[in-house]
C-alpha atoms as a PDB file:
ATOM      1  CA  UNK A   1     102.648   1.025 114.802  1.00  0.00           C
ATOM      2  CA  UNK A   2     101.575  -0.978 111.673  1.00  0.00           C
ATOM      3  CA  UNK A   3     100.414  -3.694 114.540  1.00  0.00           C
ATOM      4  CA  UNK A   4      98.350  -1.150 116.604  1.00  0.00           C
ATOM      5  CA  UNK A   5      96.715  -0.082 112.818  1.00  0.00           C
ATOM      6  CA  UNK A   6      95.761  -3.878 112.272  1.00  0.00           C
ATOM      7  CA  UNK A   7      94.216  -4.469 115.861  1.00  0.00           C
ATOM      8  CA  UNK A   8      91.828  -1.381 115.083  1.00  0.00           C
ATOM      9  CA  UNK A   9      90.903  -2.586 111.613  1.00  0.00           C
ATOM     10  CA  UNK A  10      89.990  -5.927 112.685  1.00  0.00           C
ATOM     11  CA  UNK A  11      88.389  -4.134 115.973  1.00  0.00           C
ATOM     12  CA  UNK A  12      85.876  -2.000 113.258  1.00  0.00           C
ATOM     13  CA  UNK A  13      85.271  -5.025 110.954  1.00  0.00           C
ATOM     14  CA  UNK A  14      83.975  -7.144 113.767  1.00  0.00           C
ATOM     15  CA  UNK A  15      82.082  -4.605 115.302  1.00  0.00           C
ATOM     16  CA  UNK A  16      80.400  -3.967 111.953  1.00  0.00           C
ATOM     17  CA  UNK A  17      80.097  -7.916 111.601  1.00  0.00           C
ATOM     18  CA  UNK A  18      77.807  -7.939 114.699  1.00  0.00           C
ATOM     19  CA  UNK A  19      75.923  -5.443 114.126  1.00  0.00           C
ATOM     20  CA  UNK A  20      72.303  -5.814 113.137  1.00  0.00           C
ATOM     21  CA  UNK A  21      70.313  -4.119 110.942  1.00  0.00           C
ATOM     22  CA  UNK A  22      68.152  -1.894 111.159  1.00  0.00           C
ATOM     23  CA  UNK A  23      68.296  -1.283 114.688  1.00  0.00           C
ATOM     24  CA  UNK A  24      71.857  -0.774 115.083  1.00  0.00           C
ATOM     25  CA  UNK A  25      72.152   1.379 111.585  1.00  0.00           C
ATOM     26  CA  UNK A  26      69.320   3.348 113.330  1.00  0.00           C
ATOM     27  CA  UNK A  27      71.470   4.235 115.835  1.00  0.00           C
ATOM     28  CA  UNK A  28      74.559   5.046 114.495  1.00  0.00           C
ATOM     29  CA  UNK A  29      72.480   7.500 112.016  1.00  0.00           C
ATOM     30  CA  UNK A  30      70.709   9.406 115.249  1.00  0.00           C
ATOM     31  CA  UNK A  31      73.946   9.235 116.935  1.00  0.00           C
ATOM     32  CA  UNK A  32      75.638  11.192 113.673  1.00  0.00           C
ATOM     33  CA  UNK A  33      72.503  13.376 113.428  1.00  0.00           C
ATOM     34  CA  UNK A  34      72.489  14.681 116.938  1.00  0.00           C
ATOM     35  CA  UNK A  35      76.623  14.863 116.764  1.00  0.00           C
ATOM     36  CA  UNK A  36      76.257  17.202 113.273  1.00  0.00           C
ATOM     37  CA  UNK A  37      73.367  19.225 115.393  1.00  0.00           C
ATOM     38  CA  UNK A  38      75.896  20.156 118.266  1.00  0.00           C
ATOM     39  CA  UNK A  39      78.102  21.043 115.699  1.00  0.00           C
ATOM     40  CA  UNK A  40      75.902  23.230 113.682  1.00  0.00           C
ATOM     41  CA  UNK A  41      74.436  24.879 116.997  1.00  0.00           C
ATOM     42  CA  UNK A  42      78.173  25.898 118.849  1.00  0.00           C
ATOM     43  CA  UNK A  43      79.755  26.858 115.383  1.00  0.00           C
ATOM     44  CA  UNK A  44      81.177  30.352 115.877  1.00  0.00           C
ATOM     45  CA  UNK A  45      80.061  30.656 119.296  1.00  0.00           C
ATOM     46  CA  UNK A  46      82.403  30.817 122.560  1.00  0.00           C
ATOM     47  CA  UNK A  47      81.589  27.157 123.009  1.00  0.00           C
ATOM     48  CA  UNK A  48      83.150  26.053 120.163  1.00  0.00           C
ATOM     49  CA  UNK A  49      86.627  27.016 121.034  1.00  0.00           C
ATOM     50  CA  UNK A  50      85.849  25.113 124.678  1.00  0.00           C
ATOM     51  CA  UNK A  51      84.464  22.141 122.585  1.00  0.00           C
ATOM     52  CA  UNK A  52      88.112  22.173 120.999  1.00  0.00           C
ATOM     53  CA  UNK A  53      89.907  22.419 124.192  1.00  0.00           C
ATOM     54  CA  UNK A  54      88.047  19.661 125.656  1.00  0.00           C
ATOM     55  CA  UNK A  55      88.480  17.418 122.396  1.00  0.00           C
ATOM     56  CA  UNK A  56      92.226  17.937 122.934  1.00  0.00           C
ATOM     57  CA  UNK A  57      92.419  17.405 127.225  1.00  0.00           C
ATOM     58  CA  UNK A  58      90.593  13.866 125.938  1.00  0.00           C
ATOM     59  CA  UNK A  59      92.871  13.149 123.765  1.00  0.00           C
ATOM     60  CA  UNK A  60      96.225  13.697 126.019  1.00  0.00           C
ATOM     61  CA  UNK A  61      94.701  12.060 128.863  1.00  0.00           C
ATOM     62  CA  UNK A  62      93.649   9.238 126.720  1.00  0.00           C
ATOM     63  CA  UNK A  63      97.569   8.897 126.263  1.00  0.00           C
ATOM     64  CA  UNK A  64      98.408   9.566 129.149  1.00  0.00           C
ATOM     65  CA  UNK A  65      96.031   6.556 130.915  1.00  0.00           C
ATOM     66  CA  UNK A  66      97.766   4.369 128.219  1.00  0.00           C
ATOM     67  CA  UNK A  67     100.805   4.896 130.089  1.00  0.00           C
ATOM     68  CA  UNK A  68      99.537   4.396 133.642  1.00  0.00           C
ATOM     69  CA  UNK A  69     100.471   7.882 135.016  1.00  0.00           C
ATOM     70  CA  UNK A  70      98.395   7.451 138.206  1.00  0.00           C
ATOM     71  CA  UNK A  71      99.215  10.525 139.227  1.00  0.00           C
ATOM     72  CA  UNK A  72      97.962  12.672 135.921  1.00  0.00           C
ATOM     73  CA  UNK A  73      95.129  10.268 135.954  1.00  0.00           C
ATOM     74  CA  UNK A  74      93.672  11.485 139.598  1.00  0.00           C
ATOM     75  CA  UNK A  75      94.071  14.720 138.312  1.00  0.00           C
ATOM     76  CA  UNK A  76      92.710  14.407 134.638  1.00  0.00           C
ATOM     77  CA  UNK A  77      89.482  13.063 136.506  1.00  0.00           C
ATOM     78  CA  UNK A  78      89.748  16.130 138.926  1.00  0.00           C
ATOM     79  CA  UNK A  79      89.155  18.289 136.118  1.00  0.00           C
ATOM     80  CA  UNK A  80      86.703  16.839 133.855  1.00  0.00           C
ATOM     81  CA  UNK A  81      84.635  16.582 137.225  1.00  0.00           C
ATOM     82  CA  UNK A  82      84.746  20.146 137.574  1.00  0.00           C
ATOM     83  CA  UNK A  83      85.026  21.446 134.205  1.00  0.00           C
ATOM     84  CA  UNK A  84      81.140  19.797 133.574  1.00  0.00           C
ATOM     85  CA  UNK A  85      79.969  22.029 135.992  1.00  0.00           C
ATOM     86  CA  UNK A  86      82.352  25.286 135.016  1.00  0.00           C
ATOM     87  CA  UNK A  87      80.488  24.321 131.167  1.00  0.00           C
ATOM     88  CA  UNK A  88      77.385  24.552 132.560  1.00  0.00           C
ATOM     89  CA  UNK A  89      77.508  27.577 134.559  1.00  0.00           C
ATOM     90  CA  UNK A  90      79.916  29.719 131.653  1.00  0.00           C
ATOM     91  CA  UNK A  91      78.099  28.675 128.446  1.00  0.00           C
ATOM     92  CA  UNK A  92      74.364  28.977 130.270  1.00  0.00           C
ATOM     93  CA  UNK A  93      73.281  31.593 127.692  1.00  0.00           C
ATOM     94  CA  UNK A  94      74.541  29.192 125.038  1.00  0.00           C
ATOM     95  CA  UNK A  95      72.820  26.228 126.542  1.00  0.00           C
ATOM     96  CA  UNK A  96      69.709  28.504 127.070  1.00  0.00           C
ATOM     97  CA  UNK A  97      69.629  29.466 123.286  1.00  0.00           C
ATOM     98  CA  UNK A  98      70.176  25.865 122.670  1.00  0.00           C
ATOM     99  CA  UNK A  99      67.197  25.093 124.512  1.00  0.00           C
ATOM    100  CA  UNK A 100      65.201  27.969 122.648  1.00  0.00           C
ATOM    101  CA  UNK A 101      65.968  27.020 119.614  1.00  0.00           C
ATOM    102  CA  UNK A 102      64.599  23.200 120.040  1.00  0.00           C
ATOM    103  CA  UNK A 103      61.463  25.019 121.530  1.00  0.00           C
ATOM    104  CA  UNK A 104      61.191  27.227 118.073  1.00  0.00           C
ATOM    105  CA  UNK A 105      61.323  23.823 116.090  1.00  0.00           C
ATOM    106  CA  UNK A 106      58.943  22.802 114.056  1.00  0.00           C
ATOM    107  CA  UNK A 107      58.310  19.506 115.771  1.00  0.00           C
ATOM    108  CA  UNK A 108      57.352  21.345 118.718  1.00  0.00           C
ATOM    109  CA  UNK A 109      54.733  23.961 117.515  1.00  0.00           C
ATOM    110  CA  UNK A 110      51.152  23.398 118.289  1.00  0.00           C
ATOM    111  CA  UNK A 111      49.101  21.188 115.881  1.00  0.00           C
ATOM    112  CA  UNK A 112      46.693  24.429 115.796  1.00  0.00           C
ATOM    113  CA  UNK A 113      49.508  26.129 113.988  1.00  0.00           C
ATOM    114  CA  UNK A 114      48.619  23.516 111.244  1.00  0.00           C
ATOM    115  CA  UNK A 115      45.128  24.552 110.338  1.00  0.00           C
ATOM    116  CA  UNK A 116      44.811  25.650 107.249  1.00  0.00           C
ATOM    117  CA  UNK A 117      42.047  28.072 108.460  1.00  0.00           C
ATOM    118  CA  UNK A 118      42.380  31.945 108.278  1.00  0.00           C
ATOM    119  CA  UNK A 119      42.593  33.297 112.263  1.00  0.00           C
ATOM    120  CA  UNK A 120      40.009  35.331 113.406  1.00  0.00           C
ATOM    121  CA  UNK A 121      43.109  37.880 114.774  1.00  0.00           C
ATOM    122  CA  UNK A 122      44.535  37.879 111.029  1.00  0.00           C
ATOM    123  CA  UNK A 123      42.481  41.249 110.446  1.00  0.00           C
ATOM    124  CA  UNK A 124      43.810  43.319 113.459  1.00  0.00           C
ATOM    125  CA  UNK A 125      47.220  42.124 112.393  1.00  0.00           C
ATOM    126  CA  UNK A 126      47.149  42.996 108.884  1.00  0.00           C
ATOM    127  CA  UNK A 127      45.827  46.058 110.552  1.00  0.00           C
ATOM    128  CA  UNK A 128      49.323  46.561 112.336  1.00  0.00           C
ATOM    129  CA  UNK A 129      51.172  45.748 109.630  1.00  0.00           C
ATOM    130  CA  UNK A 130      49.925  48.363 107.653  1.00  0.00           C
ATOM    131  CA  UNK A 131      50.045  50.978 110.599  1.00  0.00           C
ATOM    132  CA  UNK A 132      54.004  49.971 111.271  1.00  0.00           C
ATOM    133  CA  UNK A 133      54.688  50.039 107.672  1.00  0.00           C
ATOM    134  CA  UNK A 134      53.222  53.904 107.101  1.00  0.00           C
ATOM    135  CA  UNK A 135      54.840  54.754 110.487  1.00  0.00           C
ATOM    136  CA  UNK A 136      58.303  52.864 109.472  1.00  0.00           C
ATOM    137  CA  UNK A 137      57.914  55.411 106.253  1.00  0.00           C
ATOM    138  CA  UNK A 138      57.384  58.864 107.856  1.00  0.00           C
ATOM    139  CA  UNK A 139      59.857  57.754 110.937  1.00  0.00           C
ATOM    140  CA  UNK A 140      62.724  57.701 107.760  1.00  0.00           C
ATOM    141  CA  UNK A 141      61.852  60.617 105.686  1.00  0.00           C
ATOM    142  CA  UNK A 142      62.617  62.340 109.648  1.00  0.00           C
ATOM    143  CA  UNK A 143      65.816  59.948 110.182  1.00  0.00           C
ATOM    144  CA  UNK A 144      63.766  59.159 113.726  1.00  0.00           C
ATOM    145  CA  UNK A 145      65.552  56.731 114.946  1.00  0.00           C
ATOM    146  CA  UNK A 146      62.457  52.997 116.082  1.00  0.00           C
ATOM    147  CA  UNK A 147      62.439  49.765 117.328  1.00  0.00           C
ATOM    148  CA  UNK A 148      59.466  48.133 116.804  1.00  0.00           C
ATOM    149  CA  UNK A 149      59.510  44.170 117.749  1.00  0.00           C
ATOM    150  CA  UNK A 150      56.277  41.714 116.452  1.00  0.00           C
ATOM    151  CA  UNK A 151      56.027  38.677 118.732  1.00  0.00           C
ATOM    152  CA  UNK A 152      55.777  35.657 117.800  1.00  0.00           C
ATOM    153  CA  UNK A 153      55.347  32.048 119.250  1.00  0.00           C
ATOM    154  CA  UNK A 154      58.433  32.822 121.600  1.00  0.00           C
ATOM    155  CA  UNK A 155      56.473  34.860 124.307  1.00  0.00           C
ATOM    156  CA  UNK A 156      58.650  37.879 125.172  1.00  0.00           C
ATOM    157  CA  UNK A 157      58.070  38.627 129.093  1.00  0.00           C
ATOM    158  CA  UNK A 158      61.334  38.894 130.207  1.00  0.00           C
ATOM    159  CA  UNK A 159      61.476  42.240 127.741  1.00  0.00           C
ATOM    160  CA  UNK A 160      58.117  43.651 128.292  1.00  0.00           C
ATOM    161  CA  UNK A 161      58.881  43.584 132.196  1.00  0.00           C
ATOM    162  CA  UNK A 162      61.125  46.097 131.662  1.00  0.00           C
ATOM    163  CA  UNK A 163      59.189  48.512 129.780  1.00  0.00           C
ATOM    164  CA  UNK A 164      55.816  50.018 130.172  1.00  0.00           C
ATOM    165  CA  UNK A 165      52.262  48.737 129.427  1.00  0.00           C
ATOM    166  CA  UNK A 166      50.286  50.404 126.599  1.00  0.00           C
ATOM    167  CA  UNK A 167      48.059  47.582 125.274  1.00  0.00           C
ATOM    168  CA  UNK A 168      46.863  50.324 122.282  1.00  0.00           C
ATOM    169  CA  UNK A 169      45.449  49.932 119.295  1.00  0.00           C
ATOM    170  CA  UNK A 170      48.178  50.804 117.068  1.00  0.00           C
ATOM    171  CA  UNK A 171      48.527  53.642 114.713  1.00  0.00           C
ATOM    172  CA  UNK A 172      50.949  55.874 112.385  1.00  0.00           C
ATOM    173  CA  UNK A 173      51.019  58.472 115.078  1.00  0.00           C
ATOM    174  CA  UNK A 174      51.197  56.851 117.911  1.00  0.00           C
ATOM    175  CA  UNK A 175      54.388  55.067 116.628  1.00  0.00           C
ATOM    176  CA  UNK A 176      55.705  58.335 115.870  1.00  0.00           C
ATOM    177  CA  UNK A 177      54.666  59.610 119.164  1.00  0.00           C
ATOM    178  CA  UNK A 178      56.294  56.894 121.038  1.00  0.00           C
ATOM    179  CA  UNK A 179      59.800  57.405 119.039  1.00  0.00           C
ATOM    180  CA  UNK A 180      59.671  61.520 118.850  1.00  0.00           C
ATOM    181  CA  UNK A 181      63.295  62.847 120.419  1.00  0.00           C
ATOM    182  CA  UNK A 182      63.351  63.447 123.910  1.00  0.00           C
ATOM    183  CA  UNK A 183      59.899  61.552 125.058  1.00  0.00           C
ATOM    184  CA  UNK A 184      60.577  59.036 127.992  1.00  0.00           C
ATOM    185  CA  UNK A 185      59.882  56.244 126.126  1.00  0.00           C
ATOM    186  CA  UNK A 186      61.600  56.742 122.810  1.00  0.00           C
ATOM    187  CA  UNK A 187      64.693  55.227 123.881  1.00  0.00           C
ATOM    188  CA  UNK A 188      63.630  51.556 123.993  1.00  0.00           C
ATOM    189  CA  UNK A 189      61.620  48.926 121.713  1.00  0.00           C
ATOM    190  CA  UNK A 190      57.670  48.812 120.997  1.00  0.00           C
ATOM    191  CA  UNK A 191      56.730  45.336 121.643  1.00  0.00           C
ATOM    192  CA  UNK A 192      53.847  44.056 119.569  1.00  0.00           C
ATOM    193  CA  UNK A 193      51.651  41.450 120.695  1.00  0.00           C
ATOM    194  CA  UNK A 194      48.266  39.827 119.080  1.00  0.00           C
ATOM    195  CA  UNK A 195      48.081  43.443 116.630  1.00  0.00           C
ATOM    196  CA  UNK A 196      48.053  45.376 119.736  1.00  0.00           C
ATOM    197  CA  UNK A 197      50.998  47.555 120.865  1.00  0.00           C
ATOM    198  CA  UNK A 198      51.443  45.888 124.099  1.00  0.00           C
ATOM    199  CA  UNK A 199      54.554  47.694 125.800  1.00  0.00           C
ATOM    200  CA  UNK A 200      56.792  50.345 124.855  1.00  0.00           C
ATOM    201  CA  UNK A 201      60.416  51.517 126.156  1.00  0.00           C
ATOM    202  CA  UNK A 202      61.733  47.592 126.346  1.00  0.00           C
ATOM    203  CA  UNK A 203      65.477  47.079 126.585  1.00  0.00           C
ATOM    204  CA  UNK A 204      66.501  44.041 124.422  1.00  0.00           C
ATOM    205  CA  UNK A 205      69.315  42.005 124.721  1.00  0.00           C
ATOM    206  CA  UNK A 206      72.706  42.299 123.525  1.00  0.00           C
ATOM    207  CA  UNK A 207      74.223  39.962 120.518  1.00  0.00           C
ATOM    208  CA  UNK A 208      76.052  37.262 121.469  1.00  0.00           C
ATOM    209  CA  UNK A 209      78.747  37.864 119.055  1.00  0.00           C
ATOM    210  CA  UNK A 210      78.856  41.441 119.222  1.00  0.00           C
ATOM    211  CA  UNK A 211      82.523  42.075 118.082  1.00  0.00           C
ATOM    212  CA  UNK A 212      81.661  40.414 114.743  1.00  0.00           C
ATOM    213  CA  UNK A 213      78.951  42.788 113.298  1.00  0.00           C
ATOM    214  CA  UNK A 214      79.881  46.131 111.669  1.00  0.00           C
ATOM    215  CA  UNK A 215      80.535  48.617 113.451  1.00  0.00           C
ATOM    216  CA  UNK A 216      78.917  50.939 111.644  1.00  0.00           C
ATOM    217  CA  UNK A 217      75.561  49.723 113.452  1.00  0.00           C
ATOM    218  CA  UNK A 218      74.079  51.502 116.617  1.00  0.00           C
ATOM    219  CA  UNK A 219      72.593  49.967 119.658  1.00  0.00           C
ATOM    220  CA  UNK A 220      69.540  50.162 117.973  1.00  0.00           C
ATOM    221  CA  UNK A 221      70.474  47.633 115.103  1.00  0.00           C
ATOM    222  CA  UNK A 222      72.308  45.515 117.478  1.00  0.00           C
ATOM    223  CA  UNK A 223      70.028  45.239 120.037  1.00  0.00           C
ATOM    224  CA  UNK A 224      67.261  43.863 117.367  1.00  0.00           C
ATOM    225  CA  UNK A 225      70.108  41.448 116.218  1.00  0.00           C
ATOM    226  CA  UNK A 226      70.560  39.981 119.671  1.00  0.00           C
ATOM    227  CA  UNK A 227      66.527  39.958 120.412  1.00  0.00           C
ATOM    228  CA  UNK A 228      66.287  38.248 117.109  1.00  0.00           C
ATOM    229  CA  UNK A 229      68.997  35.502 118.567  1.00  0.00           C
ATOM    230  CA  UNK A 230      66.964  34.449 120.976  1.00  0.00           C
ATOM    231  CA  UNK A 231      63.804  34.517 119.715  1.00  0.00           C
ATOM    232  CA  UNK A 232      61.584  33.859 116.492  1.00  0.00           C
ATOM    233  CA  UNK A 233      60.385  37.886 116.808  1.00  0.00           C
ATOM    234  CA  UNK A 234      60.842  40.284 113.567  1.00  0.00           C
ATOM    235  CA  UNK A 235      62.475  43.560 114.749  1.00  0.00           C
ATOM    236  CA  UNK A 236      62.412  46.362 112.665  1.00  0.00           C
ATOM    237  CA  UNK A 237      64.868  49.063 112.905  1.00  0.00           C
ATOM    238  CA  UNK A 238      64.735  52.675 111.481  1.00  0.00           C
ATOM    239  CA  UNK A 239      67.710  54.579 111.847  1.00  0.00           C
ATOM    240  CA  UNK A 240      68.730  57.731 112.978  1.00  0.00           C
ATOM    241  CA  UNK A 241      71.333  58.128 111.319  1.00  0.00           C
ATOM    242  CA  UNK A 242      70.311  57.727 107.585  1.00  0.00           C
ATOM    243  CA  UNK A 243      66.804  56.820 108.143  1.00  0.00           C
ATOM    244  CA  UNK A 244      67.460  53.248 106.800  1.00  0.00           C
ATOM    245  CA  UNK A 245      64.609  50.711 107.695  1.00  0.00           C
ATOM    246  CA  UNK A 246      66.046  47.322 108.542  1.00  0.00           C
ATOM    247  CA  UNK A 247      64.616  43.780 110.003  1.00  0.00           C
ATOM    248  CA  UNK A 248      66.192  41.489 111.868  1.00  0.00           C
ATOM    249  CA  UNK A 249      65.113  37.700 112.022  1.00  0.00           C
ATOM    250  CA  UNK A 250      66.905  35.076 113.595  1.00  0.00           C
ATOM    251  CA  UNK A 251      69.887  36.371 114.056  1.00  0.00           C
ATOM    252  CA  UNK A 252      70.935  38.260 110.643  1.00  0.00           C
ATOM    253  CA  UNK A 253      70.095  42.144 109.640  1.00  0.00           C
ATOM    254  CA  UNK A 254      68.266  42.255 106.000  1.00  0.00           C
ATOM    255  CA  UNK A 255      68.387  45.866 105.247  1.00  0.00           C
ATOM    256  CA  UNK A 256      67.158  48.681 102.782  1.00  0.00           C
ATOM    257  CA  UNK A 257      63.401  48.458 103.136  1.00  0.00           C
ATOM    258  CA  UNK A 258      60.702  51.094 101.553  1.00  0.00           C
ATOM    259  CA  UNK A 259      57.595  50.825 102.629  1.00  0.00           C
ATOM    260  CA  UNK A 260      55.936  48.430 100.027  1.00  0.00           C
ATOM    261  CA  UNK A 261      58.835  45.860 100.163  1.00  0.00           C
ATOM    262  CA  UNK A 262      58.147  46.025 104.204  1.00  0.00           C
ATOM    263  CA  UNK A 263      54.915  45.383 104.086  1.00  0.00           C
ATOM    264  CA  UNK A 264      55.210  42.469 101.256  1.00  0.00           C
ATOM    265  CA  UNK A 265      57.742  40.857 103.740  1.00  0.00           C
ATOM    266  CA  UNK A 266      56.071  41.445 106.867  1.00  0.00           C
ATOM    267  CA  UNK A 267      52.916  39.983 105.132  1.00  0.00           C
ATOM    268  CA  UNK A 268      54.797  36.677 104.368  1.00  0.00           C
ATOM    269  CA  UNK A 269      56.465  35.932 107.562  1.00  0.00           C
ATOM    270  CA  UNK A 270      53.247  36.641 109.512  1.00  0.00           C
ATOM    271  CA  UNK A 271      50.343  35.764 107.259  1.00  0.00           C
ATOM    272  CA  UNK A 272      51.636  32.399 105.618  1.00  0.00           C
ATOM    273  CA  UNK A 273      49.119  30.634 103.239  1.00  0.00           C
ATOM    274  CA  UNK A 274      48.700  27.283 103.990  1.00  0.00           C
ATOM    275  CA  UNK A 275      48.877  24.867 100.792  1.00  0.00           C
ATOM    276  CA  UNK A 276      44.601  24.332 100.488  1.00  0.00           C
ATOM    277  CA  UNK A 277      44.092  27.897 100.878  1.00  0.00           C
ATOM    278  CA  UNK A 278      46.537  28.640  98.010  1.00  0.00           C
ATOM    279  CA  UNK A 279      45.349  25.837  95.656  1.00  0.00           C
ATOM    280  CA  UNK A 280      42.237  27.859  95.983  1.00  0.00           C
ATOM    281  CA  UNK A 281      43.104  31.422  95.772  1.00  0.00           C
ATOM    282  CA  UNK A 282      44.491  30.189  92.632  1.00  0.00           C
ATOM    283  CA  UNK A 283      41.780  28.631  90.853  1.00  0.00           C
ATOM    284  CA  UNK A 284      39.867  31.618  92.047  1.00  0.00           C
ATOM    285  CA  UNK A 285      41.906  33.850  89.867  1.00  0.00           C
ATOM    286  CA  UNK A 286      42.106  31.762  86.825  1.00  0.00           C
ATOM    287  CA  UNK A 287      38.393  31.480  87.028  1.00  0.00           C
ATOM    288  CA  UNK A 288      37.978  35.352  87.457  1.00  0.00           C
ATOM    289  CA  UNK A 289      39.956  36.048  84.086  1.00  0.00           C
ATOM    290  CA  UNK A 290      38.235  37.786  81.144  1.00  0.00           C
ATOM    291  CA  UNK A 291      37.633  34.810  78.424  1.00  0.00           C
ATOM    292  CA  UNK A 292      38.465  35.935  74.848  1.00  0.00           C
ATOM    293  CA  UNK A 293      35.310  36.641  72.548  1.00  0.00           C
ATOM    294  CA  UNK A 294      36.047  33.981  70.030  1.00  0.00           C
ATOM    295  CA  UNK A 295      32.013  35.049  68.331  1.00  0.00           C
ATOM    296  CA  UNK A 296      33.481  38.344  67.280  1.00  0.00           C
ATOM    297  CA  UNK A 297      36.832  37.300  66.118  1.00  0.00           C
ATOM    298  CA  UNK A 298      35.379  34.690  64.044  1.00  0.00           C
ATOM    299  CA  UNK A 299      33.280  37.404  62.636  1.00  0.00           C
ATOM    300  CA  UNK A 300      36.015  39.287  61.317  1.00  0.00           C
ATOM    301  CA  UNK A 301      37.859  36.236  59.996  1.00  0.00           C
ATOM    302  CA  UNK A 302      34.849  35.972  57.897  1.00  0.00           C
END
């Protein structure tokens, strides 16, 4: 055993010998990077118990090949064969949100996301905001139960198929409209697109780890959770139960929202200020302050 220990510490210290720097440094830190990603992106997710099992089945057929079992060994390839394409086809929503997820990055956004000018569509959206927010208000004090989801730069077709065109300038009562008890559309989720209310009566899609949130929430919450999984949207949740307005962003629930601190967040997430513009704004207001009127102070000192 202490032999076997010695052959791999001489096998590491001459690998590191010949290595040469920086390309081969480079590589080992990308290799580690990407390693920790896959890590980070399967924890607490069904593939990270199959990422376990297959660690293991490595490991005894590792041991197994040291012994020559020719037999095991015909089989051990049987299965890893096959078990790449079971992976593929079980974990495809897993792989999918993978995907998603390196889409939502912020090396992939458009350089246009960059500009530190203000959009031209900023003032129908702050529009919206304002309309959800007064809507999100009135649909408590009722306990009426809403869904409203704001799109983002992950384009939500797949939902809005399922739901109905409205394409309408949004307001306080047609929100409240849309979500009164009993109308045909009140079931589903308002999808908001460019400050327009561009479908309504969407079904979103379920959590992927349902059995771990509180069971206390409806469909209502849980469905924003899962849309919120697989997407960059904001969903914003009034219950029906308590009236309770919630949003849901990438995958967690923030909740206990009044109408000012909804707006205030909304207005954040949707309307950053780039860095320039900011810089500005500021010296704007420190320019803008009252000076003191040092003439008639001195005055009275005298």
């Amino acid at each position: 055993m202490l032999y076997y220990l010695t052959d791999i510490w001489n096998s590491l210290v001459s690998v590191f010998r010949s290595m040469s720097f920086p390309v081969d440094y480079l590589d080992i830190i990308f290799l580690a990077f990407i390693l920790y990603w896959v890590i980070k992106l399967v924890h607490e997710t069904r593939a990270e118990q199959l990422i376990k099992g297959l660690v293991v089945l490595g490991a005894v057929l590792f041991l197994l090949n040291q012994f020559e079992f020719k037999a095991m060994k015909v089989i051990g390839n049987m299965v890893i064969n096959v078990g790449l394409i079971a992976f593929i086809v079980m974990f495809q929503p897993e792989l999918r949100r993978a995907l998603e997820k390196v889409g939502r990055s912020k090396m992939m956004k458009p350089i246009s996301l960059f500009d530190t000018s203000v959009p031209e569509s900023q003032d129908k959206e702050s529009f919206a905001v304002d309309q959800i927010c007064l809507a999100c208000e009135k649909l408590s004090r009722t306990a009426t139960g809403a869904l409203i989801v704001i799109e983002r730069q992950t384009k939500l077709g797949e939902q809005i198929e399922t739901g109905t065109i409205i394409n309408a300038i949004p307001s306080e009562e047609l929100f409240r409209n849309i979500f009164f008890p009993n109308t045909p559309l009140h079931d589903g989720a308002v999808i908001m697109r460019d400050g327009m209310i561009h479908a309504a009566g969407c079904f979103l899609p379920k959590p992927s780890k349902e059995e771990l949130i509180n069971k206390e929430l409806g469909s209502r919450h849980r469905a924003a959770i899962g849309m919120s999984e697989v997407s960059d949207a904001l969903i914003i949740v009034v219950s029906e139960e308590t009236g309770m307005i919630s949003v849901a962003e990438n995958g967690r629930l923030e909740r206990g929202f009044d109408r000012e601190k909804l707006n205030v967040f909304l207005r954040k997430k949707l309307f950053p200020v780039a860095p320039e513009l900011r810089k500005n704004k500021d010296k704007n207001k420190e320019k803008k302050k009252p000076r003191p009127d040092r003439s008639k102070k001195g005055g009275e000192e005298q």
